[in-house]
C-alpha atoms as a PDB file:
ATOM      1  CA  UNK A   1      -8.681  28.552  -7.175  1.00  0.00           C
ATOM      2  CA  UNK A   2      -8.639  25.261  -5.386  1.00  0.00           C
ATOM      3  CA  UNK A   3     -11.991  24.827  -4.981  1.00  0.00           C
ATOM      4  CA  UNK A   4     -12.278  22.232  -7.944  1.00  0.00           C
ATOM      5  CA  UNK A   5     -11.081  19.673  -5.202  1.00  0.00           C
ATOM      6  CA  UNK A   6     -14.081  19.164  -3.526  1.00  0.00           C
ATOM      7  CA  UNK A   7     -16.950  18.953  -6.692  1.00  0.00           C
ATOM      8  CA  UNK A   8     -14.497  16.343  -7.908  1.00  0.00           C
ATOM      9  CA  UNK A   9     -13.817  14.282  -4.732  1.00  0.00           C
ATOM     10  CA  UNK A  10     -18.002  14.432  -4.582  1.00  0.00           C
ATOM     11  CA  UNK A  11     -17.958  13.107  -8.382  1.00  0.00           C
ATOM     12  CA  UNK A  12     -15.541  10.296  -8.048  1.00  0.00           C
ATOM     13  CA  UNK A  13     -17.245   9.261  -4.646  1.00  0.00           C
ATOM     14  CA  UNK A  14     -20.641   9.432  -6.205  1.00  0.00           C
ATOM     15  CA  UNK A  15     -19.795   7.621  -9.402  1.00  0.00           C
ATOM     16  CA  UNK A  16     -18.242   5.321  -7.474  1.00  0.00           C
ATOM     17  CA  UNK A  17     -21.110   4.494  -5.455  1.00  0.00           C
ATOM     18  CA  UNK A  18     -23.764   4.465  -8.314  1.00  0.00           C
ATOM     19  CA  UNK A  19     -21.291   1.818 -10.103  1.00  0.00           C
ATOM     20  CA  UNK A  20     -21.121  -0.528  -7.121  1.00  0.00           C
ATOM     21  CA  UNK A  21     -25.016  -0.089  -6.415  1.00  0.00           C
ATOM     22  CA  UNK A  22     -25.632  -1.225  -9.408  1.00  0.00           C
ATOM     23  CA  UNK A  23     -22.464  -3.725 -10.169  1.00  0.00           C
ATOM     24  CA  UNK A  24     -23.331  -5.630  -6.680  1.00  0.00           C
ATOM     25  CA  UNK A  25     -26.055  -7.010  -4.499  1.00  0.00           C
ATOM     26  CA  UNK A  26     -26.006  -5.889  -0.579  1.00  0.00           C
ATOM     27  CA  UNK A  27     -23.703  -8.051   1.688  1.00  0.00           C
ATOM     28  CA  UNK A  28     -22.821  -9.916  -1.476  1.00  0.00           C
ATOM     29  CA  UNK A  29     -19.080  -9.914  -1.338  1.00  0.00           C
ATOM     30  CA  UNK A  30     -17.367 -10.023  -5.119  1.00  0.00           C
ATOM     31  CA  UNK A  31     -13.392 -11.403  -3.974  1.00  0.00           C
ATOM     32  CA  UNK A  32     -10.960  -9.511  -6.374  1.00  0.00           C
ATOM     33  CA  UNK A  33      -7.970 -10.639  -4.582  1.00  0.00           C
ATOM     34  CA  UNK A  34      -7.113 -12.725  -1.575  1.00  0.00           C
ATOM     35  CA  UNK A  35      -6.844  -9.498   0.742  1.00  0.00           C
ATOM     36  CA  UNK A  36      -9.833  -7.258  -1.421  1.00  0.00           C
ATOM     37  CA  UNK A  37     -13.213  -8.116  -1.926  1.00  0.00           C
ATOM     38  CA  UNK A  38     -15.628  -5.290  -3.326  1.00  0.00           C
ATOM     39  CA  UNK A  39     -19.333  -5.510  -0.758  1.00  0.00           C
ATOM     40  CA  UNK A  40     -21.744  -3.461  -1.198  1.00  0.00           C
ATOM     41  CA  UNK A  41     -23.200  -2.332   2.413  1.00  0.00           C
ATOM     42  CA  UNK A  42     -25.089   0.352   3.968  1.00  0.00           C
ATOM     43  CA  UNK A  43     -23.596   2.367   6.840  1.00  0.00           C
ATOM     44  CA  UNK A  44     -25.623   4.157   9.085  1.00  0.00           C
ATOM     45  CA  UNK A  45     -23.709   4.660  12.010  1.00  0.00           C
ATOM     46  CA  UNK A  46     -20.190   7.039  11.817  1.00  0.00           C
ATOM     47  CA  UNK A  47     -16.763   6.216  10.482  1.00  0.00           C
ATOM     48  CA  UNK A  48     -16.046   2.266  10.172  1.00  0.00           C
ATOM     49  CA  UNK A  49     -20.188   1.401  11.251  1.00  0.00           C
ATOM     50  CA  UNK A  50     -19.664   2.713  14.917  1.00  0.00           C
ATOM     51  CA  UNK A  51     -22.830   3.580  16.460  1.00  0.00           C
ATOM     52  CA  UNK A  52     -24.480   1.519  13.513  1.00  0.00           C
ATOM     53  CA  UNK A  53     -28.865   1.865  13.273  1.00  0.00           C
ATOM     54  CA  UNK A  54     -28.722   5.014  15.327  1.00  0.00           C
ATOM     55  CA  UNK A  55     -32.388   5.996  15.309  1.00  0.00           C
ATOM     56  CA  UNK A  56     -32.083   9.610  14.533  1.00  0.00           C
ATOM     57  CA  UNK A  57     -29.771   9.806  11.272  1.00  0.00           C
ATOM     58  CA  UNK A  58     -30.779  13.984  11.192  1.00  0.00           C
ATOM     59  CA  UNK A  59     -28.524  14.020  14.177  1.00  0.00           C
ATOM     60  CA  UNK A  60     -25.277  12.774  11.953  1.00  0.00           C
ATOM     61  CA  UNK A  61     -26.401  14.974   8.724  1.00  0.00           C
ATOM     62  CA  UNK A  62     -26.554  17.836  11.340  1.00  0.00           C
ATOM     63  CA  UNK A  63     -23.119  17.326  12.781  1.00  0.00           C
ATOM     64  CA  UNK A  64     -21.467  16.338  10.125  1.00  0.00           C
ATOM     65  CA  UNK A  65     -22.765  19.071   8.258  1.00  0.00           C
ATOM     66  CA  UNK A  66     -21.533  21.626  10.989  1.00  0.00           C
ATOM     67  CA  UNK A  67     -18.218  20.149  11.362  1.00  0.00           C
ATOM     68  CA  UNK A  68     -17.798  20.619   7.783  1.00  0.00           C
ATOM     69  CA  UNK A  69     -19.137  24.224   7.631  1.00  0.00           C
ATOM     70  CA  UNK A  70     -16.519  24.509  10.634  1.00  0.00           C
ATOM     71  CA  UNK A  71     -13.796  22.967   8.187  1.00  0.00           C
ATOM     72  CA  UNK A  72     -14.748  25.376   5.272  1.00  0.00           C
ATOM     73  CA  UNK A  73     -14.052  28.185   7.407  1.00  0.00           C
ATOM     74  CA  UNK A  74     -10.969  27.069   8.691  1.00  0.00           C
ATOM     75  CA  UNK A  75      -9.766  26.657   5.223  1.00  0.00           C
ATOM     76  CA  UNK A  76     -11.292  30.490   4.009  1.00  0.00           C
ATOM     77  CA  UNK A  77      -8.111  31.666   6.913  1.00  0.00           C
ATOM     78  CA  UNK A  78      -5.544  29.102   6.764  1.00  0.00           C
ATOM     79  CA  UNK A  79      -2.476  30.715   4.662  1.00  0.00           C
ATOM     80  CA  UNK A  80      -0.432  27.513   4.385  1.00  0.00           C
ATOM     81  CA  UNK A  81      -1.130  25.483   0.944  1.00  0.00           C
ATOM     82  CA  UNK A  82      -1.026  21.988   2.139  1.00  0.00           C
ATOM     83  CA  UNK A  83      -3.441  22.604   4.988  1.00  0.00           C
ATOM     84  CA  UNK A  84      -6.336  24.292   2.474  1.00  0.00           C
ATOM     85  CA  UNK A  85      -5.845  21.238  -0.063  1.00  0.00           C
ATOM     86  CA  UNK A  86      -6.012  18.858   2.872  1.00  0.00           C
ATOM     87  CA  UNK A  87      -9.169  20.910   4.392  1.00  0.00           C
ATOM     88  CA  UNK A  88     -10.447  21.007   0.861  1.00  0.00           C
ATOM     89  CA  UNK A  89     -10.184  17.123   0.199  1.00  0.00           C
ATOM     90  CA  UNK A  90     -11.785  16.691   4.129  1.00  0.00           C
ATOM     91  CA  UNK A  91     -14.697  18.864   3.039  1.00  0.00           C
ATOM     92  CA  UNK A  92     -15.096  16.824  -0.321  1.00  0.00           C
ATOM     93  CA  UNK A  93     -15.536  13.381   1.562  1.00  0.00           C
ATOM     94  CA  UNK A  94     -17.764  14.804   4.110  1.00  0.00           C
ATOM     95  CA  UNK A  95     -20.031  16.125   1.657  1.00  0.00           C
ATOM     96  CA  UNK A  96     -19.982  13.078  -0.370  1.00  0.00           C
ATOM     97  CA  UNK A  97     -21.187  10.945   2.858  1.00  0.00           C
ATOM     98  CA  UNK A  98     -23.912  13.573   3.697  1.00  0.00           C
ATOM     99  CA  UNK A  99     -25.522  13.212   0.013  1.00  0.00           C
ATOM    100  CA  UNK A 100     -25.868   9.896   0.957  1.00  0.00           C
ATOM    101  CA  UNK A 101     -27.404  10.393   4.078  1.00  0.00           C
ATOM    102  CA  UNK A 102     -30.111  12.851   2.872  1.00  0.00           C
ATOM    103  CA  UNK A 103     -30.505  10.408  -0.469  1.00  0.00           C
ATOM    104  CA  UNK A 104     -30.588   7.228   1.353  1.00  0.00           C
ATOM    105  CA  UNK A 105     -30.790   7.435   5.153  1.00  0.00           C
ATOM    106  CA  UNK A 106     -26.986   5.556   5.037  1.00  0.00           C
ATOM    107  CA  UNK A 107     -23.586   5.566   3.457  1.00  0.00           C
ATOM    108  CA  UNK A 108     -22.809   2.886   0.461  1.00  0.00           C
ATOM    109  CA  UNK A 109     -19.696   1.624   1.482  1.00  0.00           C
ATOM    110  CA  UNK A 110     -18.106  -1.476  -1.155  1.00  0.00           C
ATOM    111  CA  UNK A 111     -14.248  -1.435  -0.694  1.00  0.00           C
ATOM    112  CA  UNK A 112     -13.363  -4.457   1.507  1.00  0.00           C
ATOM    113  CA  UNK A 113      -9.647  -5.181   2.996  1.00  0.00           C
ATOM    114  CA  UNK A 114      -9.159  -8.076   5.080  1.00  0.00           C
ATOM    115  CA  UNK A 115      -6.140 -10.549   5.499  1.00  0.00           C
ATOM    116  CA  UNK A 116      -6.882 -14.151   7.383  1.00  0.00           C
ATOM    117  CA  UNK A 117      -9.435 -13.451  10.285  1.00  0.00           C
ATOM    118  CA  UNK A 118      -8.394  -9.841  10.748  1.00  0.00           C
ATOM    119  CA  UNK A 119     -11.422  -7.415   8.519  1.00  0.00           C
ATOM    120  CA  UNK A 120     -11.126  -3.814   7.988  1.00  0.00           C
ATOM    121  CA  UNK A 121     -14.435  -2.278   7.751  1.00  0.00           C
ATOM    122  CA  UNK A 122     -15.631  -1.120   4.517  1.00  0.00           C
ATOM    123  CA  UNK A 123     -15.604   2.346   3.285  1.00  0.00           C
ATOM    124  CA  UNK A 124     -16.017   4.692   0.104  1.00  0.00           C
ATOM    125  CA  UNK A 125     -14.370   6.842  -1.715  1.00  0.00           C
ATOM    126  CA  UNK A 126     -15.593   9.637   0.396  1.00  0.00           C
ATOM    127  CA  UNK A 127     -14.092   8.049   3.644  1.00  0.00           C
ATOM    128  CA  UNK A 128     -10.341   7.582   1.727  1.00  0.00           C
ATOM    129  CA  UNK A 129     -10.863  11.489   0.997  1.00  0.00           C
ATOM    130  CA  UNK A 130     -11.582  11.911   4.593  1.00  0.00           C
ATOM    131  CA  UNK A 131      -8.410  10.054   5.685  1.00  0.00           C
ATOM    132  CA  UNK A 132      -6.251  11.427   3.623  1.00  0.00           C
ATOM    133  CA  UNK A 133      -7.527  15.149   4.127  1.00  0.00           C
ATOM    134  CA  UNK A 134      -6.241  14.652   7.837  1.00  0.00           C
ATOM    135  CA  UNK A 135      -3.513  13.024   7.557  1.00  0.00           C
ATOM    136  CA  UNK A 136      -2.333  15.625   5.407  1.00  0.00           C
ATOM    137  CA  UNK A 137      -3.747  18.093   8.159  1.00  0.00           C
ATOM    138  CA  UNK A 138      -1.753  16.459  10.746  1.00  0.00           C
ATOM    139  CA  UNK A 139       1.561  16.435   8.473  1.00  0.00           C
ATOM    140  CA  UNK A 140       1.046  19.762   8.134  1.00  0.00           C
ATOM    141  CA  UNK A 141       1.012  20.760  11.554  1.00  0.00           C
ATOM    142  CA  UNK A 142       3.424  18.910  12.516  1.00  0.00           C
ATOM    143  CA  UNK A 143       5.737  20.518  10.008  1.00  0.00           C
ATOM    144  CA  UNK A 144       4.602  23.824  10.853  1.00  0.00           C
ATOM    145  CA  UNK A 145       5.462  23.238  14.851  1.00  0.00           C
ATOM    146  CA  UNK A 146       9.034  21.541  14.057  1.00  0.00           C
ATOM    147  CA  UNK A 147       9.914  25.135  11.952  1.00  0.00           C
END
């Protein structure tokens, strides 16, 4: 019944993604406010460009891909509510990154924070989903060890 989550999350990240390929040039940054700039850039490392122009991108489609079969499962037992949306959202990020992957060897990332000399790295829809999904997780447990 939930399950709508994640082809939505992959839609919104996807649309997104199409709109900014084609709104922006790479590493071209477009300033929307003084702490937001919208740059396109491709990722092909992990979460915030860590291990950026690893040589063997199969190896994060592969994990990421198991991890996220590992989160699906998780959410086919869990009873409580919150924890299956969160999973749900998780599993809608993670698929939206891995489409890029397979499509284009790296993530699009275009939303860009950054206040004085301090920069957040940029991210996608699909890595907001991601962050979300476990902080809701982690809410979740937390509320379930307190009771």
């Amino acid at each position: 019944m939930l399950y709508w989550i994640i082809p939505f999350i992959i839609l919104l990240d996807q649309t997104t993604k199409v709109w900014a390929t084609h709104e922006f040039l790479l590493h071209k940054a477009q300033e929307i406010t003084p702490f937001f700039t919208l740059s396109l850039v491709h990722n092909t490392g992990v979460s915030f460009s860590l291990f950026n122009n690893l040589p063997y991108a199969w190896i994060l489609i592969t994990l990421t891909a198991g991890i996220t079969a590992l989160l699906f499962y998780w959410q086919l037992k869990e009873k409580d509510l919150l924890t299956r949306i969160a999973l749900l959202i998780v599993i809608g990020g993670s698929v939206g990154n891995i489409i890029d992957r397979i499509r284009l060897g790296a993530v699009i990332d275009f939303l860009d924070f950054h206040w004085k000399h301090y920069h957040w790295p940029a991210f996608n829809i699909a890595d907001t989903a991601v962050c979300i999904g476990v902080a809701l997780i982690l809410f979740s447990l937390m509320k379930r060890k307190k009771s």
